[in-house]
N, C-alpha and C. Protein backbone atom coordinates (compact mmCIF):
# COMPACT_ATOMS: atom_id res chain seq x y z
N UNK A 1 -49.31 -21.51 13.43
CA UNK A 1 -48.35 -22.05 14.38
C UNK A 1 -48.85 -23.42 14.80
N UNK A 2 -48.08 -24.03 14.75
CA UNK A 2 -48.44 -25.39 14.99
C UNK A 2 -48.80 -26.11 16.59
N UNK A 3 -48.80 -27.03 16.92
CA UNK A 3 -49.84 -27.50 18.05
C UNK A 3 -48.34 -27.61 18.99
N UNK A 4 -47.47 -28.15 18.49
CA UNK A 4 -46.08 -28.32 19.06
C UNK A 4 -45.28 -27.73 19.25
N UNK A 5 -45.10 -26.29 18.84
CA UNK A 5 -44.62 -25.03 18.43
C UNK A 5 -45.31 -24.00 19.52
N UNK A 6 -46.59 -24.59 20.00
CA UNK A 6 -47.55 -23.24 20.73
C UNK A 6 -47.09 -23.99 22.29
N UNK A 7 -47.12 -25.33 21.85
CA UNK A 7 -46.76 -25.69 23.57
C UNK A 7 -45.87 -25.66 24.04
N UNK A 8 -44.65 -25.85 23.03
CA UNK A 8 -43.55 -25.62 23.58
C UNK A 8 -43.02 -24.05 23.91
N UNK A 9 -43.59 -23.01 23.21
CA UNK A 9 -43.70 -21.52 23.45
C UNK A 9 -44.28 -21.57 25.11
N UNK A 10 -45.43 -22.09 25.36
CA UNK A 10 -45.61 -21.90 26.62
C UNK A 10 -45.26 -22.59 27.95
N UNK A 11 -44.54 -23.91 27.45
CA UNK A 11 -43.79 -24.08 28.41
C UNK A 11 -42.58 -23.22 28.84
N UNK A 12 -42.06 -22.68 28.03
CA UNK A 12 -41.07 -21.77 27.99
C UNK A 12 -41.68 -20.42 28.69
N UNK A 13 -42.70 -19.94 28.15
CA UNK A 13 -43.05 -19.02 29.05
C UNK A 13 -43.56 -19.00 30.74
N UNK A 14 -44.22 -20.25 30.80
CA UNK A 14 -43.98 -20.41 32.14
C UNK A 14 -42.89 -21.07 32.55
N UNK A 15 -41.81 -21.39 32.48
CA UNK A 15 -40.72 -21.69 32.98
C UNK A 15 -40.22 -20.27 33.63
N UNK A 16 -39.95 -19.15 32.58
CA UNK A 16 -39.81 -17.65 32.86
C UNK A 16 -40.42 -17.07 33.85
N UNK A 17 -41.66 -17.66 33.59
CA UNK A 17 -42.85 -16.44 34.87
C UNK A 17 -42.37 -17.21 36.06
N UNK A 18 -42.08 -18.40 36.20
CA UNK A 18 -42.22 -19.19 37.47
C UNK A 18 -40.62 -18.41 37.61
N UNK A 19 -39.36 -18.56 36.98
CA UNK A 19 -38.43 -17.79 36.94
C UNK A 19 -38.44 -16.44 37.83
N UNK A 20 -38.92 -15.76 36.98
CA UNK A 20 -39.35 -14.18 37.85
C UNK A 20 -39.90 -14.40 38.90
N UNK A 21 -40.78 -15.18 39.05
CA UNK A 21 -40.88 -15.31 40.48
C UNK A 21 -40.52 -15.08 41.66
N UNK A 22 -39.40 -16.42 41.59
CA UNK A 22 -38.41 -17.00 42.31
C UNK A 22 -37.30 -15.99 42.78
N UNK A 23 -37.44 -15.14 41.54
CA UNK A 23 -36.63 -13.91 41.69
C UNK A 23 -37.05 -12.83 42.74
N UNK A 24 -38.24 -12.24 42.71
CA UNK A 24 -39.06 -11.53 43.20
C UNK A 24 -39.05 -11.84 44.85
N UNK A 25 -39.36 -13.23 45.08
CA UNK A 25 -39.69 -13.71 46.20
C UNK A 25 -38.77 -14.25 46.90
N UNK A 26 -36.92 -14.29 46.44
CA UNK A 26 -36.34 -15.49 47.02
C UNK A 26 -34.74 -14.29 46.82
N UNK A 27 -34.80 -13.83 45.40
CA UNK A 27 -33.18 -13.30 44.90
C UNK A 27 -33.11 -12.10 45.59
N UNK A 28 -34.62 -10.79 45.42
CA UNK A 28 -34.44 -9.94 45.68
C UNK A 28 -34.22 -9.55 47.24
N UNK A 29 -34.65 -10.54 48.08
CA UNK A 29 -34.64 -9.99 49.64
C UNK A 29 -33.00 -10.42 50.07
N UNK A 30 -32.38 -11.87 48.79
CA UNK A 30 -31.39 -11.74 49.00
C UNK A 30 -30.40 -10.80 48.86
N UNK A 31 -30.60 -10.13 47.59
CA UNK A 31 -29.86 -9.02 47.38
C UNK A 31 -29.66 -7.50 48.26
N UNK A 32 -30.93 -7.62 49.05
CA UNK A 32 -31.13 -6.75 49.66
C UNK A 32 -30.56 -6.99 51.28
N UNK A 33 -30.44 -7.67 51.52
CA UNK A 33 -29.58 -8.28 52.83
C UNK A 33 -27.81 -8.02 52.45
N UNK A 34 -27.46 -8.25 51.16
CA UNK A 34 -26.21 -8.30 50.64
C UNK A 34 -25.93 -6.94 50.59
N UNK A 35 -26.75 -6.19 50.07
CA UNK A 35 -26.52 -4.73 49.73
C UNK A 35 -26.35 -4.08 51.65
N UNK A 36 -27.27 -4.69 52.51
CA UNK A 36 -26.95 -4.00 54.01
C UNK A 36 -25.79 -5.00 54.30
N UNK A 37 -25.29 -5.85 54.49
CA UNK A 37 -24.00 -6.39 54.62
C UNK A 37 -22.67 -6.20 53.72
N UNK A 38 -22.53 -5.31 53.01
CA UNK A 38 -22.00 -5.36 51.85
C UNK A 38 -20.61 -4.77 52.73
N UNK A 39 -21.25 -3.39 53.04
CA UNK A 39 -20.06 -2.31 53.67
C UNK A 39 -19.27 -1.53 52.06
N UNK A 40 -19.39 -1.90 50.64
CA UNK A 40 -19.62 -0.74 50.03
C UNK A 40 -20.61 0.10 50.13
N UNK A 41 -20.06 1.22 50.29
CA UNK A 41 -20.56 3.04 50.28
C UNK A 41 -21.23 3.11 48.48
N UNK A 42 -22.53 2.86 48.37
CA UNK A 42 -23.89 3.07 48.05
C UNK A 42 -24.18 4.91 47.59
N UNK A 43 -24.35 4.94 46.22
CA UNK A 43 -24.75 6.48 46.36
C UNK A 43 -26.07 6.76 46.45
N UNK A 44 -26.88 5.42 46.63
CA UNK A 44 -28.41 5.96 46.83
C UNK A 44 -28.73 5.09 48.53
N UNK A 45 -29.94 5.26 48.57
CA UNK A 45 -30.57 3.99 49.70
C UNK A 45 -30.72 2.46 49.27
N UNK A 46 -30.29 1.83 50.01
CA UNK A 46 -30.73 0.24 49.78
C UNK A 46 -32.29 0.17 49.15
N UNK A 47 -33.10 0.58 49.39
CA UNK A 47 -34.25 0.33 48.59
C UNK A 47 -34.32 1.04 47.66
N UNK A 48 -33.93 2.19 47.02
CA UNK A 48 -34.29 2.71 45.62
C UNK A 48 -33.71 1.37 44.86
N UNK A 49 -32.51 0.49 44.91
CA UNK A 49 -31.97 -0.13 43.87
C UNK A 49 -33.36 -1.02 44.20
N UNK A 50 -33.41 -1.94 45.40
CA UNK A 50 -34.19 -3.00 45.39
C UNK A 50 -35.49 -2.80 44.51
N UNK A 51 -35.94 -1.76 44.45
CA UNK A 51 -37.00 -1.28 44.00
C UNK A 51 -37.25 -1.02 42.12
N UNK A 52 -35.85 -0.44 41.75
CA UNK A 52 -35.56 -0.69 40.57
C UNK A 52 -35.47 -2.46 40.39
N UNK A 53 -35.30 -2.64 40.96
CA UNK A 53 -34.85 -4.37 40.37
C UNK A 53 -36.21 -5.26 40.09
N UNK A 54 -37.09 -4.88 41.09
CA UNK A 54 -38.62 -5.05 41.27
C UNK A 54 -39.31 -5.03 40.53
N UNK A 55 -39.37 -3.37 39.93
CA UNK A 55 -39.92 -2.91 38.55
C UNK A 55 -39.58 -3.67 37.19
N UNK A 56 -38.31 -3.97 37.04
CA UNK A 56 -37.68 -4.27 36.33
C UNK A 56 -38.00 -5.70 35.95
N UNK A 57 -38.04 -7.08 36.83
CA UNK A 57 -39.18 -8.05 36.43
C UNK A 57 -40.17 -7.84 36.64
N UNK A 58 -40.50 -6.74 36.83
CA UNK A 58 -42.29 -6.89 36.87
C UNK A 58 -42.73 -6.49 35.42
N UNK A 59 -41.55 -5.71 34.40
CA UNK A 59 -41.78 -5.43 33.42
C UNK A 59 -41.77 -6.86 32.14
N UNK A 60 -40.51 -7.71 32.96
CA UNK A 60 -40.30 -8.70 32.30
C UNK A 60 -41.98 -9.12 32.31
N UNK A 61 -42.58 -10.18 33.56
CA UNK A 61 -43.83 -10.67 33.30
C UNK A 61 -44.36 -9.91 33.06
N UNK A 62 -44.81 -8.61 32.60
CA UNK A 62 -45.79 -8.19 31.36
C UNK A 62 -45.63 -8.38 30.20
N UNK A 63 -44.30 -8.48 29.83
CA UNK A 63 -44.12 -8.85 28.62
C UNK A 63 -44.56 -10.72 28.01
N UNK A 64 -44.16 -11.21 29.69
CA UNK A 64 -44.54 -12.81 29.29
C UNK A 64 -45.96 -12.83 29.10
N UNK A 65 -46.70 -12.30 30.31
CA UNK A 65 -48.03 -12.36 30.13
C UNK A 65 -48.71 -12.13 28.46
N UNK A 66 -48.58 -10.81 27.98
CA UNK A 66 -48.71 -10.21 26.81
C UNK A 66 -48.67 -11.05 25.41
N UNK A 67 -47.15 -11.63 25.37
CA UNK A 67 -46.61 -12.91 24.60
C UNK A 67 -47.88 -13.99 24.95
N UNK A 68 -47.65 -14.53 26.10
CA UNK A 68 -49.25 -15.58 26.30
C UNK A 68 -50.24 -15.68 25.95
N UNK A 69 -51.07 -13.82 25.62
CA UNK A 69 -52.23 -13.58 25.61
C UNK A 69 -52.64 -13.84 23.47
N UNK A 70 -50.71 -13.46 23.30
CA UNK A 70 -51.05 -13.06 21.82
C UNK A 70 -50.72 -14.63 21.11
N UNK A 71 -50.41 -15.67 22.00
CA UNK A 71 -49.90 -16.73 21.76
C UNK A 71 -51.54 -17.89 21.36
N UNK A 72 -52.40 -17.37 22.14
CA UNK A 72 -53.65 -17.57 22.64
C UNK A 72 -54.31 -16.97 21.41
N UNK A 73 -54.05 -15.53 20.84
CA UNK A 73 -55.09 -15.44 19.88
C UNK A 73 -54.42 -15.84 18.44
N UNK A 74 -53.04 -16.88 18.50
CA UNK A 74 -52.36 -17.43 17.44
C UNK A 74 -53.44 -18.41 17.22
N UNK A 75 -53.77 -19.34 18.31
CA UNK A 75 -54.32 -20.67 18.68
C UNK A 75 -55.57 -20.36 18.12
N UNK A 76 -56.56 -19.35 18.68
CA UNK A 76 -57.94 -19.00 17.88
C UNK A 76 -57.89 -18.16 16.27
N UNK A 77 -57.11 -18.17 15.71
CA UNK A 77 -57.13 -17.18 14.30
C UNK A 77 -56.96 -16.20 14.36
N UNK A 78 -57.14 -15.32 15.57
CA UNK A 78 -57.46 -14.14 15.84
C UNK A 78 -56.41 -12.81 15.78
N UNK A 79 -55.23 -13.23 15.66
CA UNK A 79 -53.91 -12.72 15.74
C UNK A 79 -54.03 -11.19 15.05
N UNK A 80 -54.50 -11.46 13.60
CA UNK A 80 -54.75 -10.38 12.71
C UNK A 80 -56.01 -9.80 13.01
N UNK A 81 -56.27 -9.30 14.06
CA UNK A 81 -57.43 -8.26 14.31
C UNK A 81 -56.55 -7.14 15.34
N UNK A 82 -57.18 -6.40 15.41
CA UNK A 82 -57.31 -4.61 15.96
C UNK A 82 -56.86 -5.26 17.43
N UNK A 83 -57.33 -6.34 18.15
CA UNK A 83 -57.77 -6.26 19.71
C UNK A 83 -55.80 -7.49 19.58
N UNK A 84 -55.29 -7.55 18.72
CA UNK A 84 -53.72 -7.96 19.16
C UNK A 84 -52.84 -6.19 19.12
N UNK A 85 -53.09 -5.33 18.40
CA UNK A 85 -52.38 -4.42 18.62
C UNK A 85 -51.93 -3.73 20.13
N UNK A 86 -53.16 -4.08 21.16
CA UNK A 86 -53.56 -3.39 22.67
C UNK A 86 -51.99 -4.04 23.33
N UNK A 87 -52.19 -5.63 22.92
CA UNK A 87 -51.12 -6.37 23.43
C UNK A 87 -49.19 -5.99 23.26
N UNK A 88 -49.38 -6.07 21.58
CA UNK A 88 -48.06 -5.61 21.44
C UNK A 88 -47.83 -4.28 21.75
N UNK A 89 -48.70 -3.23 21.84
CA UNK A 89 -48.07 -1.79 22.16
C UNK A 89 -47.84 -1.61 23.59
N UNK A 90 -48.31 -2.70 24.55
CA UNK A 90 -47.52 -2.92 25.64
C UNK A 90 -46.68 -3.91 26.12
N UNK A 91 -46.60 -4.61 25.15
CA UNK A 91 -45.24 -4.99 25.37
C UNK A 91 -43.99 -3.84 24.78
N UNK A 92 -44.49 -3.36 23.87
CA UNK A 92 -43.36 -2.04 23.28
C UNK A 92 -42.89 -1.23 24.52
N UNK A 93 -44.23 -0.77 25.30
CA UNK A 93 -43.78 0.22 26.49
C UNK A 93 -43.26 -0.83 27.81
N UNK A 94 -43.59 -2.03 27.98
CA UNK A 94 -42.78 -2.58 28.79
C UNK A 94 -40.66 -2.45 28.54
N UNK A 95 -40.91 -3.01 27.40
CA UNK A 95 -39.51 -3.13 27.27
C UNK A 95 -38.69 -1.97 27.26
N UNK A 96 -39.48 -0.61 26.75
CA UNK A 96 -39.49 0.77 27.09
C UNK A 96 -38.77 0.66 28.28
N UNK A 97 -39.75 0.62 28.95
CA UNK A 97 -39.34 0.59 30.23
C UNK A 97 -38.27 -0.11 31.27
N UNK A 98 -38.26 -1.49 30.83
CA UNK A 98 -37.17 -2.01 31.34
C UNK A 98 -35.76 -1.41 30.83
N UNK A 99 -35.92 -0.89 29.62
CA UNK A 99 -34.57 0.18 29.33
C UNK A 99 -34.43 1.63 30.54
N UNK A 100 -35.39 2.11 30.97
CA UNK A 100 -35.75 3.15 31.22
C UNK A 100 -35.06 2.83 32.87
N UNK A 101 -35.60 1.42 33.25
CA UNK A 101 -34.82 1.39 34.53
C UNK A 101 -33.79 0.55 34.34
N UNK A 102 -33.09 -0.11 33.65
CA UNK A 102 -31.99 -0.45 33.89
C UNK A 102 -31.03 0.50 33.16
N UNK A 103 -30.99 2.11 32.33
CA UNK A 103 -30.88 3.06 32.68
C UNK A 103 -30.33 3.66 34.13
N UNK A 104 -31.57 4.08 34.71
CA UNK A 104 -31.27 4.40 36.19
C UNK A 104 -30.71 3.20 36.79
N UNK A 105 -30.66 2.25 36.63
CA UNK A 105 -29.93 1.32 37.48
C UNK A 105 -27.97 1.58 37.16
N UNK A 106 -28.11 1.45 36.17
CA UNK A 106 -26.50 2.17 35.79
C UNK A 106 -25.89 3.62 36.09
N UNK A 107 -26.99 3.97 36.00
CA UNK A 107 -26.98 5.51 36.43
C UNK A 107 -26.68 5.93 38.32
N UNK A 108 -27.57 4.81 38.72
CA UNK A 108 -26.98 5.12 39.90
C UNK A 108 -25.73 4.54 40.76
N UNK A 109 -25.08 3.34 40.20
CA UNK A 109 -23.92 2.19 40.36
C UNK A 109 -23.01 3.23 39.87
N UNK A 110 -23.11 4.35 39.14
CA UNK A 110 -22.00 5.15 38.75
C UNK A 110 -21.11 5.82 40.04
N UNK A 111 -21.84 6.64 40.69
CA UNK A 111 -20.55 7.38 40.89
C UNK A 111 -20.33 6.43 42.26
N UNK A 112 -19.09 6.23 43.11
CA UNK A 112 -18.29 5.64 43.88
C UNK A 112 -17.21 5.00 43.45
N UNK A 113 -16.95 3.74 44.48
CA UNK A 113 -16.42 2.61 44.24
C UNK A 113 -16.72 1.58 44.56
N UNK A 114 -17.94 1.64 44.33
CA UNK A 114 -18.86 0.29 45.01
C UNK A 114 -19.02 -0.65 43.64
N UNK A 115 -18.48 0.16 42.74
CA UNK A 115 -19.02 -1.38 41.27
C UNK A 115 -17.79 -0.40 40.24
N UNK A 116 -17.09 -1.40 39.65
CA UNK A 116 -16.34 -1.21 38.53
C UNK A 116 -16.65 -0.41 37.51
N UNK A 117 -15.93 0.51 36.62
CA UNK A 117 -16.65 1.45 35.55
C UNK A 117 -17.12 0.25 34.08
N UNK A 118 -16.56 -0.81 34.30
CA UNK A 118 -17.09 -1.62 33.03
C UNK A 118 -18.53 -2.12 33.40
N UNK A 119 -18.46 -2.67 34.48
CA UNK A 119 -19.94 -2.81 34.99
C UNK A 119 -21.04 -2.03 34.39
N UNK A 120 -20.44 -0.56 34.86
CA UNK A 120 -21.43 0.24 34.22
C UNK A 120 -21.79 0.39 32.54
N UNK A 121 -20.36 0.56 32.18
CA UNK A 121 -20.48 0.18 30.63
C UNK A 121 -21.21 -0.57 30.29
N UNK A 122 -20.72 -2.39 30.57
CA UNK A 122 -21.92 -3.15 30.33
C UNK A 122 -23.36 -2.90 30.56
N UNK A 123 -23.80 -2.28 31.28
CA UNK A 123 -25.08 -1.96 31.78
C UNK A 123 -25.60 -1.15 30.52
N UNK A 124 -24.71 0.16 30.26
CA UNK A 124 -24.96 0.52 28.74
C UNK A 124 -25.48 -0.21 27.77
N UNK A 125 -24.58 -0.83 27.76
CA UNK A 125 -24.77 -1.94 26.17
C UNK A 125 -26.08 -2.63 26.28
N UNK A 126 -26.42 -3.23 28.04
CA UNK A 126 -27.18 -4.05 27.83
C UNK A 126 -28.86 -3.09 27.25
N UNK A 127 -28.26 -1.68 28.09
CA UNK A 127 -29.33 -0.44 27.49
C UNK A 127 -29.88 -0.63 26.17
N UNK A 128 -28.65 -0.30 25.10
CA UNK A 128 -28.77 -0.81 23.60
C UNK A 128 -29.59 -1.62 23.19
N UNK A 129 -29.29 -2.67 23.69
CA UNK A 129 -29.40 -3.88 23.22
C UNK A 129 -31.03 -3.74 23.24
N UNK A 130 -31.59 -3.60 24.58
CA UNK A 130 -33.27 -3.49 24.66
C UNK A 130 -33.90 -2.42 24.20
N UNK A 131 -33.05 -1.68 24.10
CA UNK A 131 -33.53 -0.48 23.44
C UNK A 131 -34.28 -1.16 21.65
N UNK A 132 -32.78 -2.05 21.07
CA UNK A 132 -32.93 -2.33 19.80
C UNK A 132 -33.99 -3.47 19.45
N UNK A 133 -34.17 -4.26 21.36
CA UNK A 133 -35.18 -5.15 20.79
C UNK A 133 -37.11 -4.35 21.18
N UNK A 134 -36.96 -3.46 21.73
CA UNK A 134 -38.09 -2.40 21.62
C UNK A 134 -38.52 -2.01 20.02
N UNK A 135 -37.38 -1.61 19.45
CA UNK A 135 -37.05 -1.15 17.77
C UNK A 135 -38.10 -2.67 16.86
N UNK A 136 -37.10 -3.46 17.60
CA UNK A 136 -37.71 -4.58 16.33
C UNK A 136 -38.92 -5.14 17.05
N UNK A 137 -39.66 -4.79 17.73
CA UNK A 137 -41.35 -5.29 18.01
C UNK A 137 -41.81 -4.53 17.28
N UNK A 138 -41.48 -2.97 17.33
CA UNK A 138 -41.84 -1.73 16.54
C UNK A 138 -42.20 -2.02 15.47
N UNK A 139 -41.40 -2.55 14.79
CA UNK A 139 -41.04 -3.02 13.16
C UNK A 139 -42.04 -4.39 12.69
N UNK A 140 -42.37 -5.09 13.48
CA UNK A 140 -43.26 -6.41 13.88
C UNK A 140 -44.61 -5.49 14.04
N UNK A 141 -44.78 -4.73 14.85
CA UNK A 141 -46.48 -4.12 14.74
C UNK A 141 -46.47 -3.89 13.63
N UNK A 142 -45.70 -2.71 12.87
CA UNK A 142 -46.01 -2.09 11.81
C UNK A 142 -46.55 -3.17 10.30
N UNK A 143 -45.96 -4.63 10.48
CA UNK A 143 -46.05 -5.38 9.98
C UNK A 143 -47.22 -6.27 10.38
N UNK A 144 -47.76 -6.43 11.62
CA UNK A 144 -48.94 -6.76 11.88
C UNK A 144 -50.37 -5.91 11.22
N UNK A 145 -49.58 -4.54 11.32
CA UNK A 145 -50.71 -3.33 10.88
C UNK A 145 -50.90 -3.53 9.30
N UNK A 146 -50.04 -3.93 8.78
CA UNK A 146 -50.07 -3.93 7.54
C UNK A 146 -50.75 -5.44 6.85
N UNK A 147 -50.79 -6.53 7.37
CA UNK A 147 -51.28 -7.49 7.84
C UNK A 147 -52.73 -7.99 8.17
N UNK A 148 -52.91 -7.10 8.71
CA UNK A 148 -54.70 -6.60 9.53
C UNK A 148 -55.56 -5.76 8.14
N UNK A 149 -54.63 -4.90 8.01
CA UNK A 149 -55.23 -3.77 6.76
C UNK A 149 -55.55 -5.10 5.47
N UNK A 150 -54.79 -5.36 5.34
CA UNK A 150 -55.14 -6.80 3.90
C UNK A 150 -55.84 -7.95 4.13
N UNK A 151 -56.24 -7.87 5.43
CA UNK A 151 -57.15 -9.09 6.00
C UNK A 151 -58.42 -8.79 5.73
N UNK A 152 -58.46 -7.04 6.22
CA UNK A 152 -60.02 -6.30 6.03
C UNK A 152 -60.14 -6.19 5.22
N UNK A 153 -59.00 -5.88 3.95
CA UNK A 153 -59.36 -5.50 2.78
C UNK A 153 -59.61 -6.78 1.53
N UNK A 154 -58.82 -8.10 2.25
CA UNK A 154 -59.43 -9.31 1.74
C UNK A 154 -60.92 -9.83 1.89
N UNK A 155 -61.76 -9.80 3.41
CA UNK A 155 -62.55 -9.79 3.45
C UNK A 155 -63.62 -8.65 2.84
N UNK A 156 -63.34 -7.54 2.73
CA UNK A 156 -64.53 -6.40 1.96
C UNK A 156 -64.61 -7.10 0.64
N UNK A 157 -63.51 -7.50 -0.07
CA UNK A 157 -63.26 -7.71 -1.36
C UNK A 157 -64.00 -9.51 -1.86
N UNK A 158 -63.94 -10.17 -1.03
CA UNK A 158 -64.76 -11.62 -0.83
C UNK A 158 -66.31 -10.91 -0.25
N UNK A 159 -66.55 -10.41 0.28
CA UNK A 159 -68.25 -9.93 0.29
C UNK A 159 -68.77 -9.30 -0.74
N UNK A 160 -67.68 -8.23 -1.36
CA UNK A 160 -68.29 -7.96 -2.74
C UNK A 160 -68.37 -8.76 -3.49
N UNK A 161 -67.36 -9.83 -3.98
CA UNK A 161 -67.49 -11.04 -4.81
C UNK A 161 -68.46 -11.74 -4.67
N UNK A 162 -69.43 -11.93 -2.94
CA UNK A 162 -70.27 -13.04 -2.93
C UNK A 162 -71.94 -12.39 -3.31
N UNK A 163 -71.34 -10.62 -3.45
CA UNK A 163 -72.94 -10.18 -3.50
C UNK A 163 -72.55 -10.02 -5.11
N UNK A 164 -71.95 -10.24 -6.17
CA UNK A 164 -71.71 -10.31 -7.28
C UNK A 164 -72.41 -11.85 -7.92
N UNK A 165 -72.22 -12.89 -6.73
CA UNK A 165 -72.19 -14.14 -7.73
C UNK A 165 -73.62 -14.17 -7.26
């Protein structure tokens, strides 16, 4: 990866984290003021949602963090070793997870009339959707694994060659 390619990846990633942030510290207390001023009838408490919403970028910056860390061992060579797998298999269960609660987040906007039934639909889809990009990191380890295995098995195979010559 190139020198211009890695910086511009991390400007982008901190643009995001500073993003979530802003969210965390500025959107959510708004939302939560909106949700007690609202006067739609709520089938849970004002804080279970706030709380889902919470979780929910907090899952995002693990995933940025994670991306950062593996962005970092692009920069040192290091990408194809054992100690990048720790990284991507949590980003796998992050995004897991952000399915898992924006799930229950649809799940609970269901029953009333406090939010439209497409709303919820959409909320579905957007389910899918992370669900499918969970799928394709999946598909990216397995390809890292396979990756790593021919790295070790390039190097065993160059040490035998050098105790040959």
């Amino acid at each position: 990866m190139g020198q211009l390619t890695t910086l511009a990846l991390r400007i982008v990633l901190v643009v995001l984290l500073a993003g979530s942030l802003f969210v965390q510290a500025v959107m959510v207390p708004l939302v939560g003021a909106d949700l007690e001023e609202g006067g739609a009838e709520l089938a849970y408490p004002r804080a279970v949602y706030l709380v889902v919403l919470i979780l929910g970028v907090v899952t995002v910056q693990i995933v940025l963090v994670c991306v950062w860390r593996l962005v970092t061992m692009v920069q040192r060579g290091t990408v194809f070793s054992h100690a990048a797998f720790r990284y991507v298999d949590v980003v796998i269960w992050a995004i897991g997870a952000a399915a898992v609660l924006l799930s229950a987040f649809g799940y609970m906007l269901a029953p009333g009339e406090a939010v439209a039934p497409g709303v919820v639909l959409l909320i579905g889809g957007v389910v899918v959707a992370v669900l499918g990009v969970a799928l394709i990191v999946l598909v990216l380890r397995m390809l890292l694994a396979q990756a790593v295995a021919r790295d070790v098995e390039a190097a065993r195979m160059e040490a035998e060659l050098k105790g040959v010559i």
